[in-house]
Protein backbone atom coordinates (compact mmCIF):
# COMPACT_ATOMS: atom_id res chain seq x y z
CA UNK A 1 32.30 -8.33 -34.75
CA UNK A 2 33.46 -5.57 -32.12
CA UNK A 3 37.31 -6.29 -33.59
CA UNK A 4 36.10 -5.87 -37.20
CA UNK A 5 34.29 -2.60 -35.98
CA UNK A 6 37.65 -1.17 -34.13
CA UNK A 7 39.79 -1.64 -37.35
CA UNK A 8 37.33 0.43 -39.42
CA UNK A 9 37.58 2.84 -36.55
CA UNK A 10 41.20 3.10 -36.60
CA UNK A 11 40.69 3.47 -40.26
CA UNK A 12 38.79 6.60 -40.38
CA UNK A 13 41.00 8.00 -37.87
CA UNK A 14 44.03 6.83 -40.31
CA UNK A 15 45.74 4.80 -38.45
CA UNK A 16 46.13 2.43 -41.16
CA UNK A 17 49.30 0.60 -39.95
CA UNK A 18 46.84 -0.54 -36.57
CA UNK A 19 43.52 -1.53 -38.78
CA UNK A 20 45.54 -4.04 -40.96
CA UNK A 21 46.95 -5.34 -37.46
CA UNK A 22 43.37 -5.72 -36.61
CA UNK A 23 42.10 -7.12 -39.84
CA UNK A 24 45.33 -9.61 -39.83
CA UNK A 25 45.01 -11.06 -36.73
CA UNK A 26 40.66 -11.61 -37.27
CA UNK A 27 41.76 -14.01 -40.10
CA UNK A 28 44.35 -15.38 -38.12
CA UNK A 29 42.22 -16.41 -35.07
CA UNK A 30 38.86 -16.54 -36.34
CA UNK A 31 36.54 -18.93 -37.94
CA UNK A 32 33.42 -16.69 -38.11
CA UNK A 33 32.09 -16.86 -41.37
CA UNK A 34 30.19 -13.42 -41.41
CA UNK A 35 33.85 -11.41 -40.29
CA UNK A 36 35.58 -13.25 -42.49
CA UNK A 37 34.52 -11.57 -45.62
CA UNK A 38 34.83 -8.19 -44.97
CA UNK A 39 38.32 -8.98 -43.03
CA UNK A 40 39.54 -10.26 -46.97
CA UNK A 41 38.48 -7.23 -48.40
CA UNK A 42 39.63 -4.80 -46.08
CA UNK A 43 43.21 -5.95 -45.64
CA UNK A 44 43.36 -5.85 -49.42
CA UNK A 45 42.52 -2.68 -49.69
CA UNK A 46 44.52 -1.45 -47.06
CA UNK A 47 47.88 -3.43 -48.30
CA UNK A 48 46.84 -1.16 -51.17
CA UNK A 49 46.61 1.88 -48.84
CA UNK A 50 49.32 1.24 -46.80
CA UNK A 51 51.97 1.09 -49.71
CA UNK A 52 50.99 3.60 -51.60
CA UNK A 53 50.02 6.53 -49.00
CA UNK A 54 52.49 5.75 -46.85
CA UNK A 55 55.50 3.74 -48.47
CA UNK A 56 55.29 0.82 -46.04
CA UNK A 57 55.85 -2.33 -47.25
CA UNK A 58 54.43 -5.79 -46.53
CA UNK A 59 55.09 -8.89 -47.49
CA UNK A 60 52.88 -10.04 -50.18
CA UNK A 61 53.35 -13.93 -49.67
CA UNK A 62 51.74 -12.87 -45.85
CA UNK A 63 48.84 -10.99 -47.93
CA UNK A 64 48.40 -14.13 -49.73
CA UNK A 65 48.64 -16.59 -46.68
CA UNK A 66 46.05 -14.76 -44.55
CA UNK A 67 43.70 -14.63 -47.88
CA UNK A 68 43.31 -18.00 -48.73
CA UNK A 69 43.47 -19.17 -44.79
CA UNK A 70 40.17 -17.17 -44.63
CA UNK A 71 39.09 -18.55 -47.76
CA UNK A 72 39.62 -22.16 -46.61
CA UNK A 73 37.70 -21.70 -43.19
CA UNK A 74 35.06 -20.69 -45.64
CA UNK A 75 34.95 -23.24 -47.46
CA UNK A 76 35.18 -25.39 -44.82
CA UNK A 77 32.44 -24.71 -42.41
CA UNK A 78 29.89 -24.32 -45.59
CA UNK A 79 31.45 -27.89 -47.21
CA UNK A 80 30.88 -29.44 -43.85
CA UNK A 81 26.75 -29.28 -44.15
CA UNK A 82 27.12 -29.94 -47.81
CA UNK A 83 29.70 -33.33 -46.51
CA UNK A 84 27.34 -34.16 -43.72
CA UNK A 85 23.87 -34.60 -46.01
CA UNK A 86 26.33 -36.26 -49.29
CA UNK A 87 26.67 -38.90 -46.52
CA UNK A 88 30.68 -38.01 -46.91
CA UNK A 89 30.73 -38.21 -42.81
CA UNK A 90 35.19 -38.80 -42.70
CA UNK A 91 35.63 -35.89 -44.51
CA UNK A 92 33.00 -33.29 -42.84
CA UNK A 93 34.35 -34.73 -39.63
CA UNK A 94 38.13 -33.88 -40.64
CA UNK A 95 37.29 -30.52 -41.72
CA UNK A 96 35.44 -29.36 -38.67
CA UNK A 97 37.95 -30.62 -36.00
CA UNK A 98 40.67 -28.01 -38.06
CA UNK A 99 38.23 -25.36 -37.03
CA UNK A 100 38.12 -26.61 -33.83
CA UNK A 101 41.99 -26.71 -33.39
CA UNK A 102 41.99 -23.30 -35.03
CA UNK A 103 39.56 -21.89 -32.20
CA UNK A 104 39.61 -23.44 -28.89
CA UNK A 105 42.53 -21.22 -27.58
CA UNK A 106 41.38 -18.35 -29.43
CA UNK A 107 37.38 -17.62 -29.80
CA UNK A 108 35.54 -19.60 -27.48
CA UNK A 109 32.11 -18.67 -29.06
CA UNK A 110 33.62 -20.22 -32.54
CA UNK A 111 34.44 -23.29 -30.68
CA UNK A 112 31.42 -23.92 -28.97
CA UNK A 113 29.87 -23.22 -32.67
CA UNK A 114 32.10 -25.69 -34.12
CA UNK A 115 31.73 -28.50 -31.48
CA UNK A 116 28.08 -27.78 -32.04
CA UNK A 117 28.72 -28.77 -35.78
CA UNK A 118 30.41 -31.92 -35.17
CA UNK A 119 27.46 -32.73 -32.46
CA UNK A 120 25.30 -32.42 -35.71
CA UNK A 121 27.59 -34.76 -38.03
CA UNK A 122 27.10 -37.47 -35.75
CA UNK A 123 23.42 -37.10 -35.01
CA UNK A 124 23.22 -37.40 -38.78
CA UNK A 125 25.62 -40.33 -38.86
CA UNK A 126 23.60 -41.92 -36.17
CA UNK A 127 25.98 -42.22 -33.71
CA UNK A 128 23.91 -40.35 -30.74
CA UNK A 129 26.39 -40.96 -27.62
CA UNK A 130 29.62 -38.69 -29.31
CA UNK A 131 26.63 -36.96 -30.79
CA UNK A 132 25.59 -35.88 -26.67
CA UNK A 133 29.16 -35.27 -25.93
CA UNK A 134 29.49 -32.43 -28.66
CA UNK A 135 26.39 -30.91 -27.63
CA UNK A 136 27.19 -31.14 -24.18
CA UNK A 137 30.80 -29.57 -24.91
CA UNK A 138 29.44 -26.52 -27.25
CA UNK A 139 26.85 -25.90 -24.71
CA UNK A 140 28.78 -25.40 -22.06
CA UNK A 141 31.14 -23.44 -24.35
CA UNK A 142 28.80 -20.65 -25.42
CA UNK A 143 28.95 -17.52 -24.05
CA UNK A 144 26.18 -15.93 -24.70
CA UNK A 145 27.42 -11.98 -23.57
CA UNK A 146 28.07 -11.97 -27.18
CA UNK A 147 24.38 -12.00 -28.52
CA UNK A 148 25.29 -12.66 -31.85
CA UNK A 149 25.52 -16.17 -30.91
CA UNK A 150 22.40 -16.64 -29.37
CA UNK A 151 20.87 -18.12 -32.55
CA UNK A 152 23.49 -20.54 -32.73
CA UNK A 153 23.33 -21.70 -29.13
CA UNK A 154 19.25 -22.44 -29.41
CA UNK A 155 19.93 -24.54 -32.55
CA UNK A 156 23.02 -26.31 -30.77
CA UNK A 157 20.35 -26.82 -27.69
CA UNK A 158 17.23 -28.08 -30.07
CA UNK A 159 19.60 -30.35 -31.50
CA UNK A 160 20.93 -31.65 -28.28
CA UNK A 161 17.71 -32.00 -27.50
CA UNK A 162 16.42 -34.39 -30.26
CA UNK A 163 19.89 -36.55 -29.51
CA UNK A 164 17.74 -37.05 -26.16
CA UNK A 165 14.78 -37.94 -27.73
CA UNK A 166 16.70 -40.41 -29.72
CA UNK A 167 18.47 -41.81 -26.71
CA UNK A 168 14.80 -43.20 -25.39
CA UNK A 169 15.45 -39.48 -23.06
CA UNK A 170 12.18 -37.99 -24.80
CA UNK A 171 10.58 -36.98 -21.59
CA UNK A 172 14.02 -34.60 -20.99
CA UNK A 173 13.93 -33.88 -24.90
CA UNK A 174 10.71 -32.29 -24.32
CA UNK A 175 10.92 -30.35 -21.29
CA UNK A 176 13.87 -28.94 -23.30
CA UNK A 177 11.84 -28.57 -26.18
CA UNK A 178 9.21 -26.44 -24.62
CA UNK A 179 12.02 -24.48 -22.75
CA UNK A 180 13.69 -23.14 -26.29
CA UNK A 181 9.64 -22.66 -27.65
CA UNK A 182 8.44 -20.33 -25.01
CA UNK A 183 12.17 -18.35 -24.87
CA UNK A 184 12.33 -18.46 -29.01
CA UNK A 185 9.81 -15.76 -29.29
CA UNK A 186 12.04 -13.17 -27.41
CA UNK A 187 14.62 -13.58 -29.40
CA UNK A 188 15.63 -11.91 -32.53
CA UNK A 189 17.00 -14.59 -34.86
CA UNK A 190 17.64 -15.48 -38.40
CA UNK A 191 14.44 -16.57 -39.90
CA UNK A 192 16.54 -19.63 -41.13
CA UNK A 193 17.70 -20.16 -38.04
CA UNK A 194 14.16 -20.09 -36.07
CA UNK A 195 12.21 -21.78 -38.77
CA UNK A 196 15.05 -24.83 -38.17
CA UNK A 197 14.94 -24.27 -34.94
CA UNK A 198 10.82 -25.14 -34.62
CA UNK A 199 11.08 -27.48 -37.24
CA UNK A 200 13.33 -29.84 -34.67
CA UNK A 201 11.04 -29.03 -31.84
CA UNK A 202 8.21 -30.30 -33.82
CA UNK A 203 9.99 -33.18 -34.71
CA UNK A 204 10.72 -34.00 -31.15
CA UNK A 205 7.09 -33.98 -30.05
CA UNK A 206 6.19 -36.37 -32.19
CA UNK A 207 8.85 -39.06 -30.16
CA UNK A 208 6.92 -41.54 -27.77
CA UNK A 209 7.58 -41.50 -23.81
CA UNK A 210 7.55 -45.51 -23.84
């Protein structure tokens, strides 16, 4: 978000040349689905800007490219959920480990987000041990400096926490469980996001100790 902001910033001040630099290499590196929008539009408009206020010239296949890159990761990390509950479990598994190639050396927050995605694909699919490892991965992953991803690290921990529960781990699940409750109130998150969020904390207190 703070690389989005600077190229609007360089906009006003007219550096033009620097904001589509900015806006380029967000849809080059980045997964996030709430940049990603504004990134299309804005390097649009400034290929329009760019050529016609100041004569420089781009190439349009590169226009093109970076468009419907950022259109795919869209696509993508919404057809994953959509994959995942169709029961189409190959597929949603392919598409989130290209995100995950596409962010692991670049956004670390997007990969943690992403491993957190395929932990979910597997807890769906049933298979709770790569399930763990995910969560395990994208947890460690997260930095949370960035507090935009704070929502997304409590839903990657509930989760990680009902792949406990499932494990016969429901005494861990719990203490975890109660953890995320108490801190959940503090936060300021989606109301998607916390509604899910105390949905799967609800559905972990109803798993048996023996």
């Amino acid at each position: 978000m703070a690389l989005l902001n600077l190229g609007v910033l360089e906009g006003r001040k007219g550096n033009l040349k620097a904001e589509y630099e900015i806006y380029k290499s967000l849809i080059e590196k980045s997964n996030d689905k709430r940049i990603l929008p504004a990134a299309l539009l804005n390097i649009i408009a400034d290929y329009n800007n760019l050529v016609e206020n100041l004569g420089i010239k781009f190439d349009l296949d590169e226009i093109l490219g970076l468009f419907n890159k950022g259109i795919r990761i869209l696509r993508e990390v919404k057809d994953t959920i959509v994959l995942t509950n169709a029961g189409n479990y190959g597929e949603a598994i392919r598409q989130v480990d290209e995100i995950v190639k596409i962010s692991k050396e670049t956004n670390k927050n997007e990969y943690a987000d992403a491993m957190s995605l395929l932990g979910y694909v597997y807890l769906v699919m049933g298979d709770y041990q790569k399930s763990l490892q995910n969560f395990e991965e994208a947890l460690r992953s997260f930095d949370l400096r960035d507090k935009n991803f704070e929502g997304r690290y409590y839903l990657a921990k509930a989760y990680y926490a009902k792949v406990l529960a499932e494990l016969g781990r429901v005494e861990e699940a719990k203490l975890i469980a109660e953890e995320i409750g108490e801190k959940i109130g503090e936060l300021k998150l989606i109301p998607q996001v916390e509604e899910t969020i105390k949905q799967i904390i609800d559905e972990i207190k109803q798993y048996s100790n023996g």
